[in-house]
N, C-alpha and C. Protein backbone atom coordinates (compact mmCIF):
# COMPACT_ATOMS: atom_id res chain seq x y z
N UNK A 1 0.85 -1.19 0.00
CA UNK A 1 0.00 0.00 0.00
C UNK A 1 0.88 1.23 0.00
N UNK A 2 0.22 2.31 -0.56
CA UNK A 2 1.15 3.28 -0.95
C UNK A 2 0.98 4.14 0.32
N UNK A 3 2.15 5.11 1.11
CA UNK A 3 2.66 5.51 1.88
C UNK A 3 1.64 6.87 1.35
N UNK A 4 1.61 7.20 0.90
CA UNK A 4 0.80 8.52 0.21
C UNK A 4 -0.70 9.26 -0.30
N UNK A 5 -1.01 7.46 -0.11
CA UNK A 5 -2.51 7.30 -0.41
C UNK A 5 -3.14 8.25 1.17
N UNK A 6 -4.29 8.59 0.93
CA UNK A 6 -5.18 9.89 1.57
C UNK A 6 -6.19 8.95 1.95
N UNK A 7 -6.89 8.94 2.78
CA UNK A 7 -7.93 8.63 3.43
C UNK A 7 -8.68 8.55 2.09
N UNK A 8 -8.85 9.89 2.04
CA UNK A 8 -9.83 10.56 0.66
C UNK A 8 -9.73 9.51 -0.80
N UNK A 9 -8.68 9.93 -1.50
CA UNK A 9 -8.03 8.97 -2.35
C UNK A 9 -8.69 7.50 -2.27
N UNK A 10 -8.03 6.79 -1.07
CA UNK A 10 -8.24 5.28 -1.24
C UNK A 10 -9.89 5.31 -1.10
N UNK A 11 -10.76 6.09 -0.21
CA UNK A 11 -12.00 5.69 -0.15
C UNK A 11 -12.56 5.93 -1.67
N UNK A 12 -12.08 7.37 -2.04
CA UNK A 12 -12.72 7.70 -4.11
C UNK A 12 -12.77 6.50 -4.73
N UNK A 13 -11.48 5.60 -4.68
CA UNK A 13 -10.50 4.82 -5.59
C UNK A 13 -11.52 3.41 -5.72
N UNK A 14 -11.69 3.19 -4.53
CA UNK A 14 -13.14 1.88 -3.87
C UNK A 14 -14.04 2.41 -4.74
N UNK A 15 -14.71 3.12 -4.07
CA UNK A 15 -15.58 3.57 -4.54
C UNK A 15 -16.49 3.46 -5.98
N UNK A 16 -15.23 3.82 -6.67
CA UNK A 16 -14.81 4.15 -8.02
C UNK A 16 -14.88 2.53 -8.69
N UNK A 17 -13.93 1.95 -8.19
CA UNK A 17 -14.29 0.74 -8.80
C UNK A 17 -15.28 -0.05 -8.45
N UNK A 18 -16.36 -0.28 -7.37
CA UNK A 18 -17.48 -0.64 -7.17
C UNK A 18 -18.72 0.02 -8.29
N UNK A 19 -18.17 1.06 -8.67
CA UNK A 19 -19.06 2.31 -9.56
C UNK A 19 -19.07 1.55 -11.14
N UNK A 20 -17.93 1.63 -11.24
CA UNK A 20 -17.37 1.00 -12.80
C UNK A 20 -15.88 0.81 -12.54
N UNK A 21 -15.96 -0.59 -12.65
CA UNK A 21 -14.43 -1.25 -12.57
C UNK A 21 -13.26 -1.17 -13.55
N UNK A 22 -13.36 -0.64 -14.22
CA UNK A 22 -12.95 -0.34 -15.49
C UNK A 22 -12.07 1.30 -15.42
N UNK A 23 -12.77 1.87 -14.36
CA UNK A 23 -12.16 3.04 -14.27
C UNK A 23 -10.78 3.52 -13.44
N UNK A 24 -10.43 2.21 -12.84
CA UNK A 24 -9.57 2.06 -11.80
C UNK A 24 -8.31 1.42 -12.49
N UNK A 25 -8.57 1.26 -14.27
CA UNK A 25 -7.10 1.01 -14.69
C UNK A 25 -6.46 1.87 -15.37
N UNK A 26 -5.36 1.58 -15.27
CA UNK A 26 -4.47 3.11 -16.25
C UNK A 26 -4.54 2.80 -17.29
N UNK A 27 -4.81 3.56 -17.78
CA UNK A 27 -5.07 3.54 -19.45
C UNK A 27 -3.14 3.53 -20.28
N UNK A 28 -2.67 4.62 -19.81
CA UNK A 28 -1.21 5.10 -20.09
C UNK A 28 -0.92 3.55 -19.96
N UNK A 29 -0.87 2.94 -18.71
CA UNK A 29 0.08 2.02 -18.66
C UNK A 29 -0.19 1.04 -19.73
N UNK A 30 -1.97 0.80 -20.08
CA UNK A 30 -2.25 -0.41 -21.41
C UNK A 30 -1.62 -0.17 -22.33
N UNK A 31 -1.57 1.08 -22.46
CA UNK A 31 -1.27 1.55 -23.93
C UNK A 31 0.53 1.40 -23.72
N UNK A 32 0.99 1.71 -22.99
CA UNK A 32 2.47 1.06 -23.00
C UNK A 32 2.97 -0.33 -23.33
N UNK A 33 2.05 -1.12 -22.00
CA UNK A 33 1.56 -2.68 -22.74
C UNK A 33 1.53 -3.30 -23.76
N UNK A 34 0.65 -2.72 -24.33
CA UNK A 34 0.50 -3.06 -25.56
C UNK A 34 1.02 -2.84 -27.04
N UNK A 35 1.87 -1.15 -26.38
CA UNK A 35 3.07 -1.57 -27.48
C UNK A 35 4.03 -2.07 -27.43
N UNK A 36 4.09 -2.28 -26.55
CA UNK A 36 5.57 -3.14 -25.86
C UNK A 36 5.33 -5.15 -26.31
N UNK A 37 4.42 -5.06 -26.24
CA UNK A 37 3.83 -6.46 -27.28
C UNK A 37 4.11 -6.37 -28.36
N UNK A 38 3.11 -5.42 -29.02
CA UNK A 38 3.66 -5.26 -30.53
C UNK A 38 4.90 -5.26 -31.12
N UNK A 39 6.06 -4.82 -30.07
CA UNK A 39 7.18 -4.60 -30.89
C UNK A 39 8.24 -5.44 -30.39
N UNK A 40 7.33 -6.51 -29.33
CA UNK A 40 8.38 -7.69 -28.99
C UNK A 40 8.12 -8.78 -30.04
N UNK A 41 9.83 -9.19 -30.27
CA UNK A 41 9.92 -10.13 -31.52
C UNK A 41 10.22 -11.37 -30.95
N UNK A 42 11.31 -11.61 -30.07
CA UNK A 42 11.81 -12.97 -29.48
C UNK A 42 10.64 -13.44 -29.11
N UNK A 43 10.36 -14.75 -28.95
CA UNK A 43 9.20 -15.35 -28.33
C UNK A 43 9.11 -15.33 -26.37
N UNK A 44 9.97 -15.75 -26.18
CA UNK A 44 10.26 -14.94 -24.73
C UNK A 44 9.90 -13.71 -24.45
N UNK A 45 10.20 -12.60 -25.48
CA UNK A 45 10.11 -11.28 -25.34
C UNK A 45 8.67 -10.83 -24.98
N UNK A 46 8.00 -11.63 -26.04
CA UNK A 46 6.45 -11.31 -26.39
C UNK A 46 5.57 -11.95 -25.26
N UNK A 47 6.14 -13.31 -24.57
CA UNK A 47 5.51 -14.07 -23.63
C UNK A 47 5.73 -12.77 -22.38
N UNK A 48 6.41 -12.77 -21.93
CA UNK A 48 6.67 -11.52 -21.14
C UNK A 48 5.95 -10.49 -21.34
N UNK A 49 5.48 -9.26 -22.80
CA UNK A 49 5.07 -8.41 -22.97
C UNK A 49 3.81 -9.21 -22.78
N UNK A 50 3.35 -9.85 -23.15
CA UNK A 50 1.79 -10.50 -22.97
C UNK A 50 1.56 -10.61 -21.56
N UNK A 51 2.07 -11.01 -20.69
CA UNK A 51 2.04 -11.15 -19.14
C UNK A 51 1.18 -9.60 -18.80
N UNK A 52 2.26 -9.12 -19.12
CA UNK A 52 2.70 -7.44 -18.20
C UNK A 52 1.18 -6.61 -19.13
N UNK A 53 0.61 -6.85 -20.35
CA UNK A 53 -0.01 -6.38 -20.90
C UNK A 53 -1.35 -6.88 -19.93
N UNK A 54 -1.39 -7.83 -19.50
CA UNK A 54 -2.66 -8.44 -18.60
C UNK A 54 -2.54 -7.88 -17.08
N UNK A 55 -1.50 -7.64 -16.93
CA UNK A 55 -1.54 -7.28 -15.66
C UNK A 55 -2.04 -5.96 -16.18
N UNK A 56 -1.48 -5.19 -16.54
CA UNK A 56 -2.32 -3.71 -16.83
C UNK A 56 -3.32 -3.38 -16.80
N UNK A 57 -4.19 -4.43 -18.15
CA UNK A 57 -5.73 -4.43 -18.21
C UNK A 57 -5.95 -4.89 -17.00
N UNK A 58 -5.69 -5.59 -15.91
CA UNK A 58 -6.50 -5.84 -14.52
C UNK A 58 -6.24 -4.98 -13.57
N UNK A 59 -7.23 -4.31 -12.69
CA UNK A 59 -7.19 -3.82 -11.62
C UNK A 59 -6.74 -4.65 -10.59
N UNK A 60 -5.84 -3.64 -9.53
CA UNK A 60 -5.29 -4.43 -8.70
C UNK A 60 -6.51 -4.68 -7.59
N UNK A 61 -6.94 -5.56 -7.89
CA UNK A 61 -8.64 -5.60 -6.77
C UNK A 61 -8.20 -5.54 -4.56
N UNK A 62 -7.08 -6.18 -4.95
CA UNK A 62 -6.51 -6.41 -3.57
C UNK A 62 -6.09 -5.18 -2.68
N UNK A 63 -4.81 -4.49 -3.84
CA UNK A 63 -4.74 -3.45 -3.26
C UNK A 63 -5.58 -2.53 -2.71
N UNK A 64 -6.44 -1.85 -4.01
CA UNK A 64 -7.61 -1.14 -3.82
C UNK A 64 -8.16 -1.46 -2.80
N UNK A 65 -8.55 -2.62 -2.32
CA UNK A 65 -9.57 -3.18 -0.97
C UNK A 65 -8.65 -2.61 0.04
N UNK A 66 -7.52 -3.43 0.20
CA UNK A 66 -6.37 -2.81 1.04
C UNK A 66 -6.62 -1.57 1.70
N UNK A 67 -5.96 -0.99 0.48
CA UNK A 67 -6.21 0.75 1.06
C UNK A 67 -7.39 1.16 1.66
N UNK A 68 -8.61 0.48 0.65
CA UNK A 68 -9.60 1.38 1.49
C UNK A 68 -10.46 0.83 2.86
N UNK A 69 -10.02 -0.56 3.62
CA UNK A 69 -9.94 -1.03 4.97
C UNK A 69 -9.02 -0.52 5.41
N UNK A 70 -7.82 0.16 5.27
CA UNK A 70 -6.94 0.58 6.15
C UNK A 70 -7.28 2.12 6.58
N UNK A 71 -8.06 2.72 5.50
CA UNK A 71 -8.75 4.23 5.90
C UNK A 71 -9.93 4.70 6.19
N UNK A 72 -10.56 3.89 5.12
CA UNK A 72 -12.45 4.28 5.46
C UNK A 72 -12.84 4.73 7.14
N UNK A 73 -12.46 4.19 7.64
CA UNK A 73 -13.33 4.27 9.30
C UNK A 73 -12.83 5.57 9.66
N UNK A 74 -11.19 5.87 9.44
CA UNK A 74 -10.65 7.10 9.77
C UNK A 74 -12.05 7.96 8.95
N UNK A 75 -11.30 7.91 7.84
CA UNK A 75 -12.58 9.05 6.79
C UNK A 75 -13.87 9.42 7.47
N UNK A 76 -14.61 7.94 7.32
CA UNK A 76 -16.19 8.40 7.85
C UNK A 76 -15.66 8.83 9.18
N UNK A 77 -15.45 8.94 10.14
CA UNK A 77 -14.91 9.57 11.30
C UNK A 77 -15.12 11.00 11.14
N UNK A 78 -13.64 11.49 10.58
CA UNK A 78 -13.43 12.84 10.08
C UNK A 78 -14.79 13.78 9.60
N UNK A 79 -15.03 12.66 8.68
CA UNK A 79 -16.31 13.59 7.80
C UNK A 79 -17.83 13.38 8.04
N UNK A 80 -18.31 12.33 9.37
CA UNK A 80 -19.25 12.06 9.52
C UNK A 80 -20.52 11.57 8.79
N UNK A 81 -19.10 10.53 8.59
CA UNK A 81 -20.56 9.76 7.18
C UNK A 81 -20.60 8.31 7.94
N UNK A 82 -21.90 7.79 8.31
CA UNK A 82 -22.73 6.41 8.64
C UNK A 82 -22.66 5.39 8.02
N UNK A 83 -21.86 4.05 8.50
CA UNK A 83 -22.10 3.12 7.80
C UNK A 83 -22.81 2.93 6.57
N UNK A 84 -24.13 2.94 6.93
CA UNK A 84 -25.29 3.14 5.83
C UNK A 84 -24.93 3.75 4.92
N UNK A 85 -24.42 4.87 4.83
CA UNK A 85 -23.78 5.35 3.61
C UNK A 85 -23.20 4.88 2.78
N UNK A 86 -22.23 4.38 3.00
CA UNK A 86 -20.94 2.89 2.06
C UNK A 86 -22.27 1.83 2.33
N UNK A 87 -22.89 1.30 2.60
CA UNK A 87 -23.49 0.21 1.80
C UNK A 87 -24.68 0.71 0.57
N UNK A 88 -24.45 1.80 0.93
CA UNK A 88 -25.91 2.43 -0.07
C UNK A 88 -25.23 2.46 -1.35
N UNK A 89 -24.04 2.52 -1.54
CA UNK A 89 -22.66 2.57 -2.78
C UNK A 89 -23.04 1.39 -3.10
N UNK A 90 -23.16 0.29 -2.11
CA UNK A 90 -22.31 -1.02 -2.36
C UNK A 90 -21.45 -1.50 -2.28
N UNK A 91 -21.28 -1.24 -0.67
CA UNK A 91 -20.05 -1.40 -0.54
C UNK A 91 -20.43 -2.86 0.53
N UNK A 92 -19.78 -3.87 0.50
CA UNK A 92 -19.90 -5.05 1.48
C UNK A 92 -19.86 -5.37 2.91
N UNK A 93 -20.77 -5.61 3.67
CA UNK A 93 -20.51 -5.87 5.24
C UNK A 93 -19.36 -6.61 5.36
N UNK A 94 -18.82 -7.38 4.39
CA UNK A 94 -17.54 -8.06 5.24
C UNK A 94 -16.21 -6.79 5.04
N UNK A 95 -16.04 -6.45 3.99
CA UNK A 95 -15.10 -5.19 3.64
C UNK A 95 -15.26 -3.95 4.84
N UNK A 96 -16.50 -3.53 5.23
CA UNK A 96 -17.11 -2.50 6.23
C UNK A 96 -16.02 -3.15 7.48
N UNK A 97 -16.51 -4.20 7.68
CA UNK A 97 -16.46 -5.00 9.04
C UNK A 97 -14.55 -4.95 9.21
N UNK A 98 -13.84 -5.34 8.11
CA UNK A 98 -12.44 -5.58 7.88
C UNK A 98 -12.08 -4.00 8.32
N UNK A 99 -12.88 -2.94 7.52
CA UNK A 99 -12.29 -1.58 7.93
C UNK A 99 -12.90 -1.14 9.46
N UNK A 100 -13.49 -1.77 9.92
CA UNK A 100 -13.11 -1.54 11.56
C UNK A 100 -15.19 -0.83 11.65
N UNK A 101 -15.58 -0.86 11.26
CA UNK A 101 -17.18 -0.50 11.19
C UNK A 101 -17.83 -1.18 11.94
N UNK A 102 -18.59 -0.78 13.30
CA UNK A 102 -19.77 -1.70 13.57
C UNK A 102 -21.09 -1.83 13.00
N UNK A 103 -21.20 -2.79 12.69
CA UNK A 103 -22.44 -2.79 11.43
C UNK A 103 -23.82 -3.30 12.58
N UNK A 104 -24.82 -2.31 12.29
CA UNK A 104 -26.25 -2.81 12.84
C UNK A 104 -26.72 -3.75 12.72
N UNK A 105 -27.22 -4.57 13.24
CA UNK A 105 -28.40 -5.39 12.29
C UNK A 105 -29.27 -5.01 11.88
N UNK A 106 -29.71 -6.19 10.96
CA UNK A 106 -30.48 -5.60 9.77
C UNK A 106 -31.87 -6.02 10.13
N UNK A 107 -31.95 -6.12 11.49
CA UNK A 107 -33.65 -6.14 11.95
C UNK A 107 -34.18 -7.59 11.42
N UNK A 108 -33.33 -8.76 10.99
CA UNK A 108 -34.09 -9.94 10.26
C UNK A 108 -34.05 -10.88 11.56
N UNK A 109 -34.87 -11.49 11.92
CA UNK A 109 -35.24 -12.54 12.93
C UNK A 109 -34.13 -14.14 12.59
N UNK A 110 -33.95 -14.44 13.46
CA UNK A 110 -33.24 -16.02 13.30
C UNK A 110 -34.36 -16.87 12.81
N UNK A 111 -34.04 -17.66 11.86
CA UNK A 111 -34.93 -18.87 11.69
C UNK A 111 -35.09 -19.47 12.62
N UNK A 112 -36.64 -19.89 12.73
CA UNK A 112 -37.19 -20.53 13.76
C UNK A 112 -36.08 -22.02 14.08
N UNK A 113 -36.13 -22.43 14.86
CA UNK A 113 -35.62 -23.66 15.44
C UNK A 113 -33.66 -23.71 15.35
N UNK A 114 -33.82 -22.51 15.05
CA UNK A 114 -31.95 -22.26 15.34
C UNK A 114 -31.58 -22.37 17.02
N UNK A 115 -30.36 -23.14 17.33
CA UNK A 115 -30.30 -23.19 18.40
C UNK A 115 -28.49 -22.65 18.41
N UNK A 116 -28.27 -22.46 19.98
CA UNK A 116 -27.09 -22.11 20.13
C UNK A 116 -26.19 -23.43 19.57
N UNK A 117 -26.37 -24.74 19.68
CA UNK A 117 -25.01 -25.44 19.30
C UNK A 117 -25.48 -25.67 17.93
N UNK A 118 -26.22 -25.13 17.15
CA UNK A 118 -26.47 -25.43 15.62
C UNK A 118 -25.98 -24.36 14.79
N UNK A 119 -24.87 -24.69 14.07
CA UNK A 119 -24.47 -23.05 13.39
C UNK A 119 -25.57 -22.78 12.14
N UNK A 120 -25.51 -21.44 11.73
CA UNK A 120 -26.30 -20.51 11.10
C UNK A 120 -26.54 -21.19 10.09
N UNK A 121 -25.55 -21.51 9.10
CA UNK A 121 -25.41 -21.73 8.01
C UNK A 121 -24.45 -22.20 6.99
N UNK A 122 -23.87 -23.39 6.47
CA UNK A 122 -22.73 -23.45 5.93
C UNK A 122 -22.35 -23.21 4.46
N UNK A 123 -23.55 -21.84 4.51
CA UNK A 123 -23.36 -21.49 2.94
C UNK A 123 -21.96 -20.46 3.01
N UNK A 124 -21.68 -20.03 1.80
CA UNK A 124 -20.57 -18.82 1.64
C UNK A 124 -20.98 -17.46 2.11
N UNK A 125 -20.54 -16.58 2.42
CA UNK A 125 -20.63 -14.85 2.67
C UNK A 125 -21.42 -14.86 0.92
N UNK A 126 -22.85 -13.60 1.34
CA UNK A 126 -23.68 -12.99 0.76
C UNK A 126 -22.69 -12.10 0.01
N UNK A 127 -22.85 -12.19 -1.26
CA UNK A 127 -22.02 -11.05 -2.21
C UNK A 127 -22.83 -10.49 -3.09
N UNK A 128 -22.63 -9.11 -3.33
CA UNK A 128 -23.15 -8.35 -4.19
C UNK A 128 -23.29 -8.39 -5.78
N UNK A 129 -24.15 -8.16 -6.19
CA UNK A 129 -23.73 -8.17 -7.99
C UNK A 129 -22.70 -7.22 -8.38
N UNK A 130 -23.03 -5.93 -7.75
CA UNK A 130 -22.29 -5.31 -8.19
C UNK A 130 -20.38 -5.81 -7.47
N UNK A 131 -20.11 -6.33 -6.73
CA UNK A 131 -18.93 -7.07 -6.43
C UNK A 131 -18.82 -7.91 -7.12
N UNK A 132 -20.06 -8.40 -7.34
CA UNK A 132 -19.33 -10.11 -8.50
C UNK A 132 -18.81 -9.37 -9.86
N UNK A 133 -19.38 -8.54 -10.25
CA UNK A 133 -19.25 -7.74 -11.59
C UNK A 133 -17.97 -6.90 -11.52
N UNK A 134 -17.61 -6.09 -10.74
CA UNK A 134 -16.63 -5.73 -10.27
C UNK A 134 -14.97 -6.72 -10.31
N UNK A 135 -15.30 -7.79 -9.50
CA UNK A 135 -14.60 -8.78 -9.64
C UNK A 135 -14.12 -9.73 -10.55
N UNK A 136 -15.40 -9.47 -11.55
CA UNK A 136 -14.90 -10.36 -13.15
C UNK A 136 -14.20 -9.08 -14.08
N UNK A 137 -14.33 -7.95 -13.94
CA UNK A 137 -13.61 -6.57 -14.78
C UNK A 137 -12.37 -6.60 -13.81
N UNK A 138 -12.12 -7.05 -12.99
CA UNK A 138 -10.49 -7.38 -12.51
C UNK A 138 -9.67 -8.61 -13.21
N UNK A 139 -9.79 -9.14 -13.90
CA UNK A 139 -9.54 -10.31 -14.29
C UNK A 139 -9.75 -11.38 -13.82
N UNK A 140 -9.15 -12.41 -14.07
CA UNK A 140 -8.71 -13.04 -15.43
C UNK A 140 -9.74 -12.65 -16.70
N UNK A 141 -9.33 -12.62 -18.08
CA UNK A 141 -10.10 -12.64 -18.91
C UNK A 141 -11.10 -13.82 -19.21
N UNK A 142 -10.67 -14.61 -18.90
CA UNK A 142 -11.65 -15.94 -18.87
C UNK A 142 -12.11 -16.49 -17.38
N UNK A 143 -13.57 -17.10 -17.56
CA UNK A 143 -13.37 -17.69 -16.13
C UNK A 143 -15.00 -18.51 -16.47
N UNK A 144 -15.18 -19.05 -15.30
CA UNK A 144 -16.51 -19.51 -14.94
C UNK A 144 -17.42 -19.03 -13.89
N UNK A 145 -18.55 -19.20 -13.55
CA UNK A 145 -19.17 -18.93 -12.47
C UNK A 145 -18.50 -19.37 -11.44
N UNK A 146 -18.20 -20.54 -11.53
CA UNK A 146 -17.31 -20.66 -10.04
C UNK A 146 -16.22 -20.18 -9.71
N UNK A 147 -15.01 -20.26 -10.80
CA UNK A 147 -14.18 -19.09 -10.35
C UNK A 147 -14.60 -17.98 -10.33
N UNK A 148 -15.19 -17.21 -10.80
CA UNK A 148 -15.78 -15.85 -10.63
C UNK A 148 -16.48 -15.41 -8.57
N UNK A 149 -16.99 -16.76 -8.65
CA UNK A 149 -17.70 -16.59 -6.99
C UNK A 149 -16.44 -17.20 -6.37
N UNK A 150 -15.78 -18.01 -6.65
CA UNK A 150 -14.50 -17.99 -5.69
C UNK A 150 -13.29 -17.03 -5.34
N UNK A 151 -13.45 -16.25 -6.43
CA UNK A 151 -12.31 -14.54 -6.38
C UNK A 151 -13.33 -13.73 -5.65
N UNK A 152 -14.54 -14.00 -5.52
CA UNK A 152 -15.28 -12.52 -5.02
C UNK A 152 -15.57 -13.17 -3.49
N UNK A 153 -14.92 -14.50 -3.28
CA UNK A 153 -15.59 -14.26 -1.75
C UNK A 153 -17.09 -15.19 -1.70
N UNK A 154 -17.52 -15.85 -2.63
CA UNK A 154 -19.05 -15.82 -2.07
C UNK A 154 -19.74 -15.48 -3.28
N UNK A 155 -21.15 -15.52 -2.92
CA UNK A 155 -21.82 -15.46 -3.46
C UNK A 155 -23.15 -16.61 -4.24
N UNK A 156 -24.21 -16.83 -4.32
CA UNK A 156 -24.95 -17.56 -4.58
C UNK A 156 -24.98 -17.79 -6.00
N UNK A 157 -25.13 -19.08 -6.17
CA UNK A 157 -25.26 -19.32 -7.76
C UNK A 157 -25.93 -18.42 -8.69
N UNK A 158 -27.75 -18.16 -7.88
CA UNK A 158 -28.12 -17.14 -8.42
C UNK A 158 -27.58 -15.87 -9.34
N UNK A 159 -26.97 -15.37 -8.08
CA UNK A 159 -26.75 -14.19 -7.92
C UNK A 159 -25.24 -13.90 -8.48
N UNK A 160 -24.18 -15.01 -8.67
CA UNK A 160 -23.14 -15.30 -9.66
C UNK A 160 -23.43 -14.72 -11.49
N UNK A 161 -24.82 -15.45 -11.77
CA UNK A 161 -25.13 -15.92 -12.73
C UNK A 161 -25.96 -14.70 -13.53
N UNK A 162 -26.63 -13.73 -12.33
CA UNK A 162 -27.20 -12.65 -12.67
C UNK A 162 -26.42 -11.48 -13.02
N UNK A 163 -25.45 -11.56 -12.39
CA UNK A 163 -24.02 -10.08 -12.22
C UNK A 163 -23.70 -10.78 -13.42
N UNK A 164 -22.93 -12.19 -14.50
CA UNK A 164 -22.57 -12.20 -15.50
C UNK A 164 -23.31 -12.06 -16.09
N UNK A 165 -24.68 -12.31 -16.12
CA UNK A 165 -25.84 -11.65 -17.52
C UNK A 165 -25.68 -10.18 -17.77
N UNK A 166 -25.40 -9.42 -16.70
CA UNK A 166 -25.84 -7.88 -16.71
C UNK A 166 -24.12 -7.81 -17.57
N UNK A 167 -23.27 -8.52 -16.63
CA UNK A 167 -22.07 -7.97 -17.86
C UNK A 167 -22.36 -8.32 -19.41
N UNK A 168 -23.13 -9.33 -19.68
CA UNK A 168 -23.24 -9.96 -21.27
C UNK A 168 -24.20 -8.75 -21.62
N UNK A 169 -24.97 -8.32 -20.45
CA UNK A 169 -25.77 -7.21 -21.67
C UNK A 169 -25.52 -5.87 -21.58
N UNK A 170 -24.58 -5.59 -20.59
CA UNK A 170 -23.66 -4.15 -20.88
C UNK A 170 -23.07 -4.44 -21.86
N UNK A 171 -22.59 -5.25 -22.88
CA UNK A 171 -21.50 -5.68 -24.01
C UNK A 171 -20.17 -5.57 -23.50
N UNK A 172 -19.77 -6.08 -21.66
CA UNK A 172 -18.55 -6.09 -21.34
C UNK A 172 -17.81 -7.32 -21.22
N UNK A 173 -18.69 -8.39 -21.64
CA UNK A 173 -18.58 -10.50 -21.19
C UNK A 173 -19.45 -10.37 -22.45
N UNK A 174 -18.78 -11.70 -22.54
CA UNK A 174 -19.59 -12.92 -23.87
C UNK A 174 -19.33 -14.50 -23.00
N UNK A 175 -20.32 -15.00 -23.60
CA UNK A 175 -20.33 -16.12 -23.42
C UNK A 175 -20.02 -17.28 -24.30
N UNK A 176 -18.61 -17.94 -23.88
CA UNK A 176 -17.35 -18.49 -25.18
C UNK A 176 -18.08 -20.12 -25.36
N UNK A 177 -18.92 -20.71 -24.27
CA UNK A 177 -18.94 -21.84 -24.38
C UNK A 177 -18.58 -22.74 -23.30
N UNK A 178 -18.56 -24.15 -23.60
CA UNK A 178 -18.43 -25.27 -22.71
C UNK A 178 -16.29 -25.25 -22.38
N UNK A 179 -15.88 -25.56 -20.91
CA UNK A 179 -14.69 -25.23 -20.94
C UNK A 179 -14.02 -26.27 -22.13
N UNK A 180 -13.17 -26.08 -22.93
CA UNK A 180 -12.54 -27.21 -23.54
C UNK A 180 -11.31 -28.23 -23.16
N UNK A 181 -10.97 -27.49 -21.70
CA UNK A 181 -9.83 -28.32 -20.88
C UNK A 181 -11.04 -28.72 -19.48
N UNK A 182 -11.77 -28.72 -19.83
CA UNK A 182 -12.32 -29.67 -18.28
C UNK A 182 -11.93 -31.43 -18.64
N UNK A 183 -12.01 -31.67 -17.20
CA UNK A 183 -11.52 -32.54 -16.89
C UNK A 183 -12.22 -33.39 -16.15
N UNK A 184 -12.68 -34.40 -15.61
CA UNK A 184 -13.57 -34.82 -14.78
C UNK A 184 -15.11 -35.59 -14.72
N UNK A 185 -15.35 -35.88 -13.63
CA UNK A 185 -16.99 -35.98 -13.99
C UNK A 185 -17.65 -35.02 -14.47
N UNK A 186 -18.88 -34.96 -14.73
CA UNK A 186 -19.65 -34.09 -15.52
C UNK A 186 -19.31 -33.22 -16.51
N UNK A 187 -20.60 -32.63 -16.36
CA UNK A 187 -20.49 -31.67 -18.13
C UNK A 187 -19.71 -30.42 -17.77
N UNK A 188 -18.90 -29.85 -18.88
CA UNK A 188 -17.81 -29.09 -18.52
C UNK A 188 -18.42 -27.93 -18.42
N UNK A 189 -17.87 -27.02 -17.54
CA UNK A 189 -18.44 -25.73 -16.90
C UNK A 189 -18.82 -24.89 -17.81
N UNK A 190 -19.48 -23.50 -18.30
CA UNK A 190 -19.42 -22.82 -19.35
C UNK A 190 -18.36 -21.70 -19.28
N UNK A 191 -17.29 -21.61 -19.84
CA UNK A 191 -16.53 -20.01 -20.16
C UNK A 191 -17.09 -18.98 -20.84
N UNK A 192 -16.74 -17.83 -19.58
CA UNK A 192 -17.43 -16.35 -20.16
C UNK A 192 -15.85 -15.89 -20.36
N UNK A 193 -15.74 -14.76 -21.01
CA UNK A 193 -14.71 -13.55 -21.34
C UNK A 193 -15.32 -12.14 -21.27
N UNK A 194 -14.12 -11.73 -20.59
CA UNK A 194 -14.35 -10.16 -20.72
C UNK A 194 -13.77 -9.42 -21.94
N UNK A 195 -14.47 -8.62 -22.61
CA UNK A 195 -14.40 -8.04 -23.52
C UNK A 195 -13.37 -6.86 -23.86
């Protein structure tokens, strides 16, 4: 994390990429990338420029989170902004919770017949569309629903499956097909790409 980053800054920067993920990469640097591909000839050279060209197009999703759990709580502090506020963005109770936030409850009752030695639930952490969506415009360019809900943390098949439709009909994902390196029992997963 950068020594320089601002309260301000890292919370925009979140923000920003929860907003449109896309906006959180340097453009300068693709475009360096990518000529730096173009004008690599050795095959080594080009395997390398191809690397570094992907790293570019991806947002650093980690960092970004980073920074903005290491400041947010200061911020809303300073400037008197309410939890409620960052989730009204979309921003995640577990991310809130990491940046030091006590989060309310949300007024929902326990299911009937829950007991103290019976745990809650052994599903995954509730994830957002807009995080799952977020999370596939970070890279990899290829993936599946399940890797896609396994980089974001969570998330319900549903709700996996709905955040990649909305990318197929922003025109930012296509849908490539059945994987062609699966391996295993059953029918092979489907691959989406980002555009």
């Amino acid at each position: 994390m950068s020594e320089s980053t601002s309260p301000e800054a890292a919370v925009r920067r979140y923000l920003s990429w929860i907003d449109d993920p896309r906006s959180v990469i340097d453009e300068e640097a693709v475009a360096r990338a990518d000529a730096a591909f173009a004008s690599a000839s050795d095959p080594i050279d080009r395997l390398h420029a191809a690397a570094a060209r992907e790293r570019a197009r991806a947002a650093d999703v980690d960092r970004i989170t980073a920074e903005f759990v290491a400041h947010a709580r200061a911020y809303a502090d300073v400037e008197g902004i309410p939890v409620e506020a960052f989730r009204t963005l979309g921003v995640d109770d577990d991310v809130l919770a990491r940046a030091g936030f006590d989060l309310p409850l949300t007024g929902r009752a326990a299911p009937r017949g829950r007991t103290a030695s019976r745990p809650a639930s052994s599903r995954g952490p509730q994830v957002s569309v807009s995080t799952l969506k977020a999370t596939a415009a970070g890279g990899p360019k290829r993936f599946t629903l399940a890797q896609l809900a396994d980089r974001a943390g969570g998330g319900s098949p549903a709700t996996v499956k709905k955040a990649v439709d909305e990318l197929i009909a922003d025109g930012l994902a296509a849908k490539v097909g059945p994987d062609p390196n699966h391996q295993g029992p059953g029918r092979a997963p489907i691959l989406y790409e980002l555009r």
